[in-house]
Protein backbone atom coordinates (compact mmCIF):
# COMPACT_ATOMS: atom_id res chain seq x y z
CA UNK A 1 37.11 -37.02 -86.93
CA UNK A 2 38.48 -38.04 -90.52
CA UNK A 3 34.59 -38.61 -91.34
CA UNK A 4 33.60 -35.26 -90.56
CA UNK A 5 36.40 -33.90 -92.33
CA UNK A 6 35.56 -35.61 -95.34
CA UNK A 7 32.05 -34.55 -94.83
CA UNK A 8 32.36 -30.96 -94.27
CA UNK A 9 35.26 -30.97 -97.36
CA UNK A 10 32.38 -32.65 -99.78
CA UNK A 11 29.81 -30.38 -99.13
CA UNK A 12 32.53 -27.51 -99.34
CA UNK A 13 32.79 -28.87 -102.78
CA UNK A 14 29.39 -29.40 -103.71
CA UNK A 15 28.07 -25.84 -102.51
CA UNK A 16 31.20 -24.32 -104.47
CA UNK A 17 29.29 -25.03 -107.85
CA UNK A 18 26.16 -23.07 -106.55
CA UNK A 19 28.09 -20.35 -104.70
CA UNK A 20 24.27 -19.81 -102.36
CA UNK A 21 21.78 -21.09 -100.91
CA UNK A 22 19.73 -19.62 -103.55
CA UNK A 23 21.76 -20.59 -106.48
CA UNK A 24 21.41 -24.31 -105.43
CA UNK A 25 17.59 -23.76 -105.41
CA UNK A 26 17.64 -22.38 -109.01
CA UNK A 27 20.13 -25.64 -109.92
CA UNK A 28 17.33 -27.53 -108.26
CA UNK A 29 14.11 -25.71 -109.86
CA UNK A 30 16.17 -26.30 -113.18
CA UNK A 31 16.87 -29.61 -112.78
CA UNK A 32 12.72 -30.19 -111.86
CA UNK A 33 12.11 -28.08 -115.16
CA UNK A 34 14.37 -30.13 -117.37
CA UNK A 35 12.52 -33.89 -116.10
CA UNK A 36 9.36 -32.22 -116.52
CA UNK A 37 10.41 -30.80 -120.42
CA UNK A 38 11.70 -34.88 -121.00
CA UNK A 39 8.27 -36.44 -119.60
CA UNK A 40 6.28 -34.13 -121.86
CA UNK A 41 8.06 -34.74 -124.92
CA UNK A 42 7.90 -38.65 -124.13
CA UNK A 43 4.28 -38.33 -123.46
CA UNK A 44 4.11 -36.53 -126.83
CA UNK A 45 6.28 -39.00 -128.92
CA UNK A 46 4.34 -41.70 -127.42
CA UNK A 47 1.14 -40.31 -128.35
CA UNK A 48 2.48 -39.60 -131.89
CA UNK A 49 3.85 -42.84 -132.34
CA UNK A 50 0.51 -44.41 -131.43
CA UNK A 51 -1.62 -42.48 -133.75
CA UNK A 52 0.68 -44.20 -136.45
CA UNK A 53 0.18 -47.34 -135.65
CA UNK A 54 -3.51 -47.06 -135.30
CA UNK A 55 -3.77 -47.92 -131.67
């Protein structure tokens, strides 16, 4: 019983940042967006970098 209390409280918590369903989904979709932004500009720095060392 104590787990599921503890469960049900944590995901009370967690959903409480998102307020819906669909707010978590645009947290999510952001989230996605923001990796994706880091991996190109890596990609792009690594490139860069490359090109100046003549590799």
């Amino acid at each position: 019983m104590k787990k599921m209390t503890l469960l049900v409280l944590g995901l009370a918590i967690a959903l409480a940042g998102c307020n819906t369903v669909r707010g978590a989904g645009e947290d999510i979709s952001a989230g996605g967006q923001d990796i994706s932004g880091a991996a190109q500009h890596t990609k792009h720095e690594m490139h860069e970098h490359s090109d100046d060392n003549g590799y």
